[in-house]
C-alpha atoms as a PDB file:
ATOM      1  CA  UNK A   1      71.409 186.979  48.874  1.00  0.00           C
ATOM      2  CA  UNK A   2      75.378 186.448  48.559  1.00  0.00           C
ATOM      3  CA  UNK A   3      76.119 185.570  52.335  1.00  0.00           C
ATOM      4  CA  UNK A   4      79.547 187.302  54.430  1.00  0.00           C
ATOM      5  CA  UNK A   5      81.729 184.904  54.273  1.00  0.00           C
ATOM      6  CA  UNK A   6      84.216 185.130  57.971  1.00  0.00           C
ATOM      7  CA  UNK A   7      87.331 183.559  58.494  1.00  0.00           C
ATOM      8  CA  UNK A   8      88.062 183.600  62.266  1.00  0.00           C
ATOM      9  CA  UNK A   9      91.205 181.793  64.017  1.00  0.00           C
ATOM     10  CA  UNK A  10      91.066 180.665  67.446  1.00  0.00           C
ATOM     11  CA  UNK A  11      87.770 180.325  67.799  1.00  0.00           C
ATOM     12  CA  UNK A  12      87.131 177.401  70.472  1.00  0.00           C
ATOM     13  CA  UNK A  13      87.548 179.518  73.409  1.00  0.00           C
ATOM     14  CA  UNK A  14      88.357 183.314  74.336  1.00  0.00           C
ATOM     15  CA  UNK A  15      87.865 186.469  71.940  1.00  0.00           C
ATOM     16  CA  UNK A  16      87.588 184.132  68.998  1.00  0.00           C
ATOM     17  CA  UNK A  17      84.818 182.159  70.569  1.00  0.00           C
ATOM     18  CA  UNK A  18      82.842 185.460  71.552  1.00  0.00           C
ATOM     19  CA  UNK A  19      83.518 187.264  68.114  1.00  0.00           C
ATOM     20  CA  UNK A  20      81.583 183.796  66.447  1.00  0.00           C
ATOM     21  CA  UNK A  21      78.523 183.738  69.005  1.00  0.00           C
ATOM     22  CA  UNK A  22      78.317 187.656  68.532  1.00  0.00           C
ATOM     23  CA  UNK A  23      78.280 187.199  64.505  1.00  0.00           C
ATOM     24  CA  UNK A  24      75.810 184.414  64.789  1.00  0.00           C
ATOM     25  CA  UNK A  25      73.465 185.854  66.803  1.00  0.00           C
ATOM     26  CA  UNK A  26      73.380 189.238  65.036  1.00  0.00           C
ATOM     27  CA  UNK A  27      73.955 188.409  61.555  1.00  0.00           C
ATOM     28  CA  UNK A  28      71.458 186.834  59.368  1.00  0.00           C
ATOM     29  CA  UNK A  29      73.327 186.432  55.418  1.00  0.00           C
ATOM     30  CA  UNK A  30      76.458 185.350  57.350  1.00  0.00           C
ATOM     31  CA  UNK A  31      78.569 182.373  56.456  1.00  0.00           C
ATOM     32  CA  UNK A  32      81.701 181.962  59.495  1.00  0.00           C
ATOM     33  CA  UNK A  33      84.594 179.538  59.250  1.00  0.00           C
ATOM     34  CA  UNK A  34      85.721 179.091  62.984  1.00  0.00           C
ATOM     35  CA  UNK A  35      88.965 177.772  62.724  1.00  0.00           C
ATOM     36  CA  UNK A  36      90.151 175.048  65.263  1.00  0.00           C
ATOM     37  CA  UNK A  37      93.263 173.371  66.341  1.00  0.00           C
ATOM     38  CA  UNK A  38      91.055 170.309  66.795  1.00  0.00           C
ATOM     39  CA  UNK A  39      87.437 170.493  65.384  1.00  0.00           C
ATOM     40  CA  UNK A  40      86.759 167.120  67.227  1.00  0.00           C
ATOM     41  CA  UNK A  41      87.530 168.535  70.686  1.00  0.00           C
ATOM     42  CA  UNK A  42      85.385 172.142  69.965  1.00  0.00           C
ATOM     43  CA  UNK A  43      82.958 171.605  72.405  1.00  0.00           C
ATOM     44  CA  UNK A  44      81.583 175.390  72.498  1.00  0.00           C
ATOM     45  CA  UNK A  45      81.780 175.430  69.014  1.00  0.00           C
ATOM     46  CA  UNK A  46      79.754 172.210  68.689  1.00  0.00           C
ATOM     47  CA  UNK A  47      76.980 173.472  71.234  1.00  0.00           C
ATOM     48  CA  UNK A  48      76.938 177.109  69.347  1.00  0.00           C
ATOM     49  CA  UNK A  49      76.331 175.076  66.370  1.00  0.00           C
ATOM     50  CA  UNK A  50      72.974 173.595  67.520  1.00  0.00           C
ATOM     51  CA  UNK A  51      71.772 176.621  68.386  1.00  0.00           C
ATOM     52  CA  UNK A  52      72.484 178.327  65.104  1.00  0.00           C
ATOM     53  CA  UNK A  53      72.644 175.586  62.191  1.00  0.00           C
ATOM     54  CA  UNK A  54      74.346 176.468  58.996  1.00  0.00           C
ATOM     55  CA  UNK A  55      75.717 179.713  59.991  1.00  0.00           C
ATOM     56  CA  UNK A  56      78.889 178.566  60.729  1.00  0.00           C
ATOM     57  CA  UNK A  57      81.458 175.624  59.763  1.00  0.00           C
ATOM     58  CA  UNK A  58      84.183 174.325  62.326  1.00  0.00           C
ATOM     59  CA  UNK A  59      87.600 173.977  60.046  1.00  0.00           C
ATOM     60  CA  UNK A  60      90.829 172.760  61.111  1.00  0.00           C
ATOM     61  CA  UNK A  61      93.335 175.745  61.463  1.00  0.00           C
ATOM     62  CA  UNK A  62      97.066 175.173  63.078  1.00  0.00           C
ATOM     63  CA  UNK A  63      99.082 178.614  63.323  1.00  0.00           C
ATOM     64  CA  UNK A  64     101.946 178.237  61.312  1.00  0.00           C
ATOM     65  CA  UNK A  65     101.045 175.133  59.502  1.00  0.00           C
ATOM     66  CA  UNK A  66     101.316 175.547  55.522  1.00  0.00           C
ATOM     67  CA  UNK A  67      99.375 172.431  54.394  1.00  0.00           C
ATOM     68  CA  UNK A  68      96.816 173.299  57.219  1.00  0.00           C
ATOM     69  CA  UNK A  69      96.096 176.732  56.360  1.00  0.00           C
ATOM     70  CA  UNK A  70      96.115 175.711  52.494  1.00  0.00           C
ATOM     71  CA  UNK A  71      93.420 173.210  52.944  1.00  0.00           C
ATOM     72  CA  UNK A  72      91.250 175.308  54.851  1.00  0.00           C
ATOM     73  CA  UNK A  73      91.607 178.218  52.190  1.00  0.00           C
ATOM     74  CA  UNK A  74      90.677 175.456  50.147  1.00  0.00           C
ATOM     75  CA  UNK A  75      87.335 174.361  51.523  1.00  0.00           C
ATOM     76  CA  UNK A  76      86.278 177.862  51.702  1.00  0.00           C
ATOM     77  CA  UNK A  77      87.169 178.496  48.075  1.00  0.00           C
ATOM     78  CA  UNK A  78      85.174 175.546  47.510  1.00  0.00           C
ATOM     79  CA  UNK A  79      82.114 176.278  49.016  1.00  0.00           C
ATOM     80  CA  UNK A  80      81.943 180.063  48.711  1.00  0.00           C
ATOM     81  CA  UNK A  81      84.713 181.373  46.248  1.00  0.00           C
ATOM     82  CA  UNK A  82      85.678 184.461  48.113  1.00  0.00           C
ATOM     83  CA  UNK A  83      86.101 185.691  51.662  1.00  0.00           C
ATOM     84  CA  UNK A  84      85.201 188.958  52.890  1.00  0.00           C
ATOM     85  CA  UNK A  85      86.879 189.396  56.438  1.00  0.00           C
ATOM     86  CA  UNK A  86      89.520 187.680  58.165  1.00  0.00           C
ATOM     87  CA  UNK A  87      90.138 187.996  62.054  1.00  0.00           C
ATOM     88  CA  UNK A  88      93.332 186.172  63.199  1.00  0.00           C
ATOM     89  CA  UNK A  89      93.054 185.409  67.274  1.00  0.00           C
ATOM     90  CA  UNK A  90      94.833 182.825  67.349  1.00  0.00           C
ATOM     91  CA  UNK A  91      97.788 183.331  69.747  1.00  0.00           C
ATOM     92  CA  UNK A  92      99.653 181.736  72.501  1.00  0.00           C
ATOM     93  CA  UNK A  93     101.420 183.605  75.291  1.00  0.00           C
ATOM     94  CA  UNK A  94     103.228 181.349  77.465  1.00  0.00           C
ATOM     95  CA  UNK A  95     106.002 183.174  79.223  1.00  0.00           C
ATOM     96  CA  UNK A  96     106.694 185.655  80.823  1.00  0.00           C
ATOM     97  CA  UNK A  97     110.298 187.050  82.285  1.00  0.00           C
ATOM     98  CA  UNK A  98     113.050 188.707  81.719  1.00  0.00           C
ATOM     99  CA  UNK A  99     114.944 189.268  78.811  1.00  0.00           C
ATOM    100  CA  UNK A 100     118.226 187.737  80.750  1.00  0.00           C
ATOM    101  CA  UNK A 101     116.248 184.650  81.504  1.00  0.00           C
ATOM    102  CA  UNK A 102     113.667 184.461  78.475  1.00  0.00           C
ATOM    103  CA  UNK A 103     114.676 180.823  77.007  1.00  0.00           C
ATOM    104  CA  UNK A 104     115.080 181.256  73.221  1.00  0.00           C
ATOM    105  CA  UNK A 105     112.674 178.640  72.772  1.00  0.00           C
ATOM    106  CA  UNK A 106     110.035 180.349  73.759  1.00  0.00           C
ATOM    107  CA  UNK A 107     110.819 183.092  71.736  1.00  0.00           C
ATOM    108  CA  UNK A 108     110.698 180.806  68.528  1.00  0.00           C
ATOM    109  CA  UNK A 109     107.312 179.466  69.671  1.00  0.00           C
ATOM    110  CA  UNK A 110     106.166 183.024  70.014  1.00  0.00           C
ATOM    111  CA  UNK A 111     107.154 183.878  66.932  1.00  0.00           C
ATOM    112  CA  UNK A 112     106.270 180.621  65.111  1.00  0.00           C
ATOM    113  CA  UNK A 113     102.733 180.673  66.795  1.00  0.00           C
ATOM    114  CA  UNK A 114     101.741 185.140  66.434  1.00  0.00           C
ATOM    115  CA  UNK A 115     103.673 186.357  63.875  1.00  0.00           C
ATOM    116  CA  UNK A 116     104.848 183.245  60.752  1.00  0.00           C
ATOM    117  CA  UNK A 117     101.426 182.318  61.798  1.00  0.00           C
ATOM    118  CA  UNK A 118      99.646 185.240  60.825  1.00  0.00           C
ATOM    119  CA  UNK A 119     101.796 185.626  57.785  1.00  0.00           C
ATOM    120  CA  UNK A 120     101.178 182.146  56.685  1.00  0.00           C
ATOM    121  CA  UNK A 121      96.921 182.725  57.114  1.00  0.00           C
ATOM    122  CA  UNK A 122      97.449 185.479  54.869  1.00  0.00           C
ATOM    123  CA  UNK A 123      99.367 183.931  52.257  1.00  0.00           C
ATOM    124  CA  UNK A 124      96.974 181.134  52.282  1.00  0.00           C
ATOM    125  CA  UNK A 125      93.580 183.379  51.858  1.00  0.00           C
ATOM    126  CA  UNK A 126      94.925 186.278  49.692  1.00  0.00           C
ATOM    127  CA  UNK A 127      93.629 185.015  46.203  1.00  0.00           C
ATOM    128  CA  UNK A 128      90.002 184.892  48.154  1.00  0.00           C
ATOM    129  CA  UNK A 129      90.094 188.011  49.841  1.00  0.00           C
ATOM    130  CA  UNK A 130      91.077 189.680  46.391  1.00  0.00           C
ATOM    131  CA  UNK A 131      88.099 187.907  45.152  1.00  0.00           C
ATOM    132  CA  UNK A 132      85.590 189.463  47.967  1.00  0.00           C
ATOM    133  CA  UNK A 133      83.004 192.265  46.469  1.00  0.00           C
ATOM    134  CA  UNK A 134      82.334 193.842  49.584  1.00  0.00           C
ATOM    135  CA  UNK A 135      85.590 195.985  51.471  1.00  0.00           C
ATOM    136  CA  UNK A 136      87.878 192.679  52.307  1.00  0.00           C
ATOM    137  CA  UNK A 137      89.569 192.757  55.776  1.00  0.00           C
ATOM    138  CA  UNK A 138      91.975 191.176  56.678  1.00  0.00           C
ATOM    139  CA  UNK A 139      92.375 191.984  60.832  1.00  0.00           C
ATOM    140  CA  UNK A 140      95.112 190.184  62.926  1.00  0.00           C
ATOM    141  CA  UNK A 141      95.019 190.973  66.803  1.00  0.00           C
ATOM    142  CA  UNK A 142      97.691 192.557  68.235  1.00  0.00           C
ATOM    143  CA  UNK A 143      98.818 193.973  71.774  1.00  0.00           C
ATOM    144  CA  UNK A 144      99.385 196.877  74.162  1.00  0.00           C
ATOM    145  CA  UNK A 145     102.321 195.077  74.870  1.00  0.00           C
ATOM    146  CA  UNK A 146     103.575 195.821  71.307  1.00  0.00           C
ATOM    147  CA  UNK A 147     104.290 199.330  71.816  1.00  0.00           C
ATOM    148  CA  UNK A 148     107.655 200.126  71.876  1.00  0.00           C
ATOM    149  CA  UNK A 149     106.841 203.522  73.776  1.00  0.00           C
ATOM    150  CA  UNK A 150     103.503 203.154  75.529  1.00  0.00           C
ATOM    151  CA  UNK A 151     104.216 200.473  77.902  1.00  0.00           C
ATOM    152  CA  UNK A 152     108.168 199.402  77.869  1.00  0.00           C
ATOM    153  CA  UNK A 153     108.965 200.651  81.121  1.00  0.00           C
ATOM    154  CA  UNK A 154     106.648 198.534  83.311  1.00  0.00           C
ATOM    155  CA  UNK A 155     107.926 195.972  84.597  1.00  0.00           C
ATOM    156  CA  UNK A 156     106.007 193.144  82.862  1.00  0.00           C
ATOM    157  CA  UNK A 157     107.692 189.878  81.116  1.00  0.00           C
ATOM    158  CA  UNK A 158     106.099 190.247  77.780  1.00  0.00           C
ATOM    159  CA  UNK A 159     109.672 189.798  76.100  1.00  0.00           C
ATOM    160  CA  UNK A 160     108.718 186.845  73.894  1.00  0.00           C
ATOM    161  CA  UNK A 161     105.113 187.595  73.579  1.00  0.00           C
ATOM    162  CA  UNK A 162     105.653 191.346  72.786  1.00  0.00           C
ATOM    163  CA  UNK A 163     108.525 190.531  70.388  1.00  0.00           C
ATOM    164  CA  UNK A 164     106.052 188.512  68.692  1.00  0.00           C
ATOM    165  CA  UNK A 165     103.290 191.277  68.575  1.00  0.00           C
ATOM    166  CA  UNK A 166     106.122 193.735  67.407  1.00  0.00           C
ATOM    167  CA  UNK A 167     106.708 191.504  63.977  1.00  0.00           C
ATOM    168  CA  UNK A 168     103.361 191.042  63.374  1.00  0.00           C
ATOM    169  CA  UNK A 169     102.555 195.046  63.453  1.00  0.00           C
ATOM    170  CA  UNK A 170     104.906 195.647  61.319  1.00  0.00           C
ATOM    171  CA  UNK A 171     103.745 192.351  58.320  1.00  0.00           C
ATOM    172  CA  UNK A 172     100.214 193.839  59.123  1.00  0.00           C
ATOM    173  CA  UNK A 173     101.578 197.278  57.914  1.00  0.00           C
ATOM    174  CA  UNK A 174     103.557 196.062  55.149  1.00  0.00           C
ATOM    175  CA  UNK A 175     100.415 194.269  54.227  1.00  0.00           C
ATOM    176  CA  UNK A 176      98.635 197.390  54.089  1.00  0.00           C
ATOM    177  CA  UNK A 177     100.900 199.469  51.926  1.00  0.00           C
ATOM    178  CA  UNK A 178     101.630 196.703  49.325  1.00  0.00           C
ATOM    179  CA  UNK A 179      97.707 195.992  48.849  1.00  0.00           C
ATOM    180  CA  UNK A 180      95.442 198.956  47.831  1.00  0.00           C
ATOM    181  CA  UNK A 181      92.261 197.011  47.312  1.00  0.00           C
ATOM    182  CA  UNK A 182      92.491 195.897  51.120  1.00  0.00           C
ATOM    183  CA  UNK A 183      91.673 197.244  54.566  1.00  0.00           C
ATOM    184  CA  UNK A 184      94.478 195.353  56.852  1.00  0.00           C
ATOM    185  CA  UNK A 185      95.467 196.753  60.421  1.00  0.00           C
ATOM    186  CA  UNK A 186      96.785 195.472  63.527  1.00  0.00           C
ATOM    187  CA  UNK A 187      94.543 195.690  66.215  1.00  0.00           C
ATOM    188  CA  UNK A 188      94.674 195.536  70.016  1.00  0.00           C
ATOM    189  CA  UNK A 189      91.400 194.241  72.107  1.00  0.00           C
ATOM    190  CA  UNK A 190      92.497 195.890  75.610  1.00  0.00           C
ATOM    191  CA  UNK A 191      92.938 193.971  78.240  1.00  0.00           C
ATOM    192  CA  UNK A 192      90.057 191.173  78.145  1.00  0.00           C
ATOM    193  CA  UNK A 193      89.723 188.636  80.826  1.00  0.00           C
ATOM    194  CA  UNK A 194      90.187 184.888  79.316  1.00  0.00           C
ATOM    195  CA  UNK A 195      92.184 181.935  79.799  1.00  0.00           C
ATOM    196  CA  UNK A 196      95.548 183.826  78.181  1.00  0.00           C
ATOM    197  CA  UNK A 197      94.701 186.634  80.729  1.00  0.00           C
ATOM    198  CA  UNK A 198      94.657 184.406  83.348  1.00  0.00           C
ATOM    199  CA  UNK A 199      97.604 182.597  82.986  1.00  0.00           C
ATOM    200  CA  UNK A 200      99.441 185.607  82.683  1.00  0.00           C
ATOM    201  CA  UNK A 201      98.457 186.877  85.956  1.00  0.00           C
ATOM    202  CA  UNK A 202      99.607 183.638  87.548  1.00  0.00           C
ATOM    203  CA  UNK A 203     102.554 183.648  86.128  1.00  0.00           C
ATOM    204  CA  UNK A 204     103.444 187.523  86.443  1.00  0.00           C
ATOM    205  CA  UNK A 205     105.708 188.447  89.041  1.00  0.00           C
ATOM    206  CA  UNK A 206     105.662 192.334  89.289  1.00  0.00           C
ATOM    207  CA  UNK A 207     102.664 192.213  90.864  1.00  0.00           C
ATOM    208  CA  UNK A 208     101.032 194.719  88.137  1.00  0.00           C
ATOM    209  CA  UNK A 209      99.104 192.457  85.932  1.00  0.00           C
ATOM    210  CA  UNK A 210      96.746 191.451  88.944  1.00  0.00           C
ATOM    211  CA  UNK A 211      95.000 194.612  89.896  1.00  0.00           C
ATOM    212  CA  UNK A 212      95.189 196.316  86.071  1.00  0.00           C
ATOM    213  CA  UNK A 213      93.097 193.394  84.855  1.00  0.00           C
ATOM    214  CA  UNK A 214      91.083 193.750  88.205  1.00  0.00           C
ATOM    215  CA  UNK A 215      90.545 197.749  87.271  1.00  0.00           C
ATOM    216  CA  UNK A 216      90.352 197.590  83.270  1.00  0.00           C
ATOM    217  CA  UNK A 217      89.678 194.193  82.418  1.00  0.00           C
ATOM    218  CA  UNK A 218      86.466 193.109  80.449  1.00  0.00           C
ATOM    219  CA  UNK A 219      84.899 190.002  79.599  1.00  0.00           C
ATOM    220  CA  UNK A 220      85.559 188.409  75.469  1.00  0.00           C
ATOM    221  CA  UNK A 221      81.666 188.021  75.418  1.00  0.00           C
ATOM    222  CA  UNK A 222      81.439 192.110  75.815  1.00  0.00           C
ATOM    223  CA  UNK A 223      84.592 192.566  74.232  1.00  0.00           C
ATOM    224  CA  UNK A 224      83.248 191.033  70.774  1.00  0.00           C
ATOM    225  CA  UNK A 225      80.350 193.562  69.659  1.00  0.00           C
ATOM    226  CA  UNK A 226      82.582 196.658  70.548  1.00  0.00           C
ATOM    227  CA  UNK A 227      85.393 194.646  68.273  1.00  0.00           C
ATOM    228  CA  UNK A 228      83.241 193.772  65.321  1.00  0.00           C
ATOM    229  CA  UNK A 229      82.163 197.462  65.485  1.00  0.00           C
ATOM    230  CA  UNK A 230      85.449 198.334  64.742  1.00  0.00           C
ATOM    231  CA  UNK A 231      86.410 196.055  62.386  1.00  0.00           C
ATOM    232  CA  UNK A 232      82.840 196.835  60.365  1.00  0.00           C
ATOM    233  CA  UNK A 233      82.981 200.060  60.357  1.00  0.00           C
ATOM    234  CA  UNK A 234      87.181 200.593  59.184  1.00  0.00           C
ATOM    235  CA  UNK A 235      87.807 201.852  56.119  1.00  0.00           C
ATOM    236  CA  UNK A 236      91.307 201.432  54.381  1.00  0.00           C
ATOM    237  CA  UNK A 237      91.535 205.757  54.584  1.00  0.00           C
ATOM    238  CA  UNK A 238      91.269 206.042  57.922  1.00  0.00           C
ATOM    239  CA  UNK A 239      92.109 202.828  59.585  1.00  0.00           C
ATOM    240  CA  UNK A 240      94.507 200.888  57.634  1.00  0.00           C
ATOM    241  CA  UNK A 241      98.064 200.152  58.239  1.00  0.00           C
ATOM    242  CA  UNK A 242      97.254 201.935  61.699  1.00  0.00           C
ATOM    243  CA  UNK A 243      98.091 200.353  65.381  1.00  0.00           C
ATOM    244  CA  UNK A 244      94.550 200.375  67.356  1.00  0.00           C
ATOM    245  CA  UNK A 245      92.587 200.080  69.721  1.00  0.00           C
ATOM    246  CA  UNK A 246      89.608 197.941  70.645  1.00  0.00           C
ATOM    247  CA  UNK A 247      87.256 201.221  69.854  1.00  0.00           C
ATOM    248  CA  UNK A 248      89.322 201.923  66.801  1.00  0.00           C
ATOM    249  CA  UNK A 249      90.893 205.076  68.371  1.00  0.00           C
ATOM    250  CA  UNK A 250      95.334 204.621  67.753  1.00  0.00           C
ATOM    251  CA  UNK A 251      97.774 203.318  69.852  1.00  0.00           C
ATOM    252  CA  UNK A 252     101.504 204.487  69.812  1.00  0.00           C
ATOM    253  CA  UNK A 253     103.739 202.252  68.232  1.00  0.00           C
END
């Protein structure tokens, strides 16, 4: 049987991590590409991997890096041909202030890191995606924090990492209306409790972050089934080029 081939990007730790041990351990004709800044150092990955041999293959994948992102559309066009769904975690969110104070590096490793990075993946995988038989997807995660209406007024320093999440909305919805053979949407997990979560509470300031992840916050491991749900279940009529949700329902943009 032709296996599912599943490109997912930050995969070592956090959503990415959870949406590979969910897939492996519910799929059977599956074939994942868990993409790595350093496959060397992927210790989960490497442990997952014993458990559930062959399903999955740990692949070099740097956000933003051309020749990186080529190669590893490479080895999956060599092994497979075609790629069926792409989900692009891979994001860094390592600031947070003011837009007074924000230093403008930041913002350019925001943006080189979420959005070119996202852009670049896409680029790289397109002619396998357009070769996938089965409903190709092509699903970069997103933010709350994106939304230019739901959540500006608090007083949260997502200006660099919301910027970012902004840009790559709007690519994921270009995406969709310039490709009619593919389901492509932006979409946000909620607020999940991982190592990005966590560093953002520490360095928040406002005081808000703290008790909303406290009240609403889940864990990646049972954030992953409700995502790949989602994601499975989309259809290019009703879901693409839309802003949503973890459960698929829309957010404002």
């Amino acid at each position: 049987m032709v296996p599912k081939v599943y490109l997912i990007t930050g995969a070592n730790r956090g959503i990415g991590l959870s949406l590979v041990k969910e897939l492996v351990s519910t799929s059977s004709d599956i074939s994942i590409f868990a993409g790595v800044r350093d496959p060397s150092a992927a210790s989960h990955l490497k442990e997952l991997s014993a458990k559930f041999p062959g399903k999955f293959t740990i692949i070099k994948y740097i956000s933003g890096d051309e020749n990186v992102s080529r190669a590893l559309a490479k080895e999956i066009e060599i092994k497979h041909g075609y790629l069926d769904t792409v989900i692009s975690c891979a994001g860094i969110s390592t600031y947070m202030g003011p837009a007074a104070q924000a230093p403008v590096d930041e913002l350019r490793n925001h943006m080189e890191v979420n959005t070119i990075g996202m852009l670049v993946l896409f680029q790289a995988v397109y002619s396998l995606l357009k070769a996938s038989m089965s409903s190709p997807r092509f699903i970069p995660m997103t933010s709350g924090a994106a939304s230019l209406t739901a959540y500006m007024s608090l007083p949260l320093g997502y200006t660099c990492y919301g910027a970012s999440k902004v840009a790559l909305n709007y690519i994921a919805r270009k995406i969709h209306f310039e490709n009619d053979w593919l389901i492509c949407f932006p979409l946000a997990p909620g607020v999940v409790v991982t190592d990005m979560s966590r560093s953002n509470q520490e360095m928040d300031t406002s005081g808000i972050l703290a008790p909303m992840i406290e009240a609403m916050g889940i864990s990646a491991d049972a954030a992953a089934p409700i995502i790949l749900q989602t994601v499975n279940r989309s259809t290019r009529e009703k879901d693409g080029g839309e802003f949503l949700n973890i459960d698929g329902g829309k957010l404002a943009w």
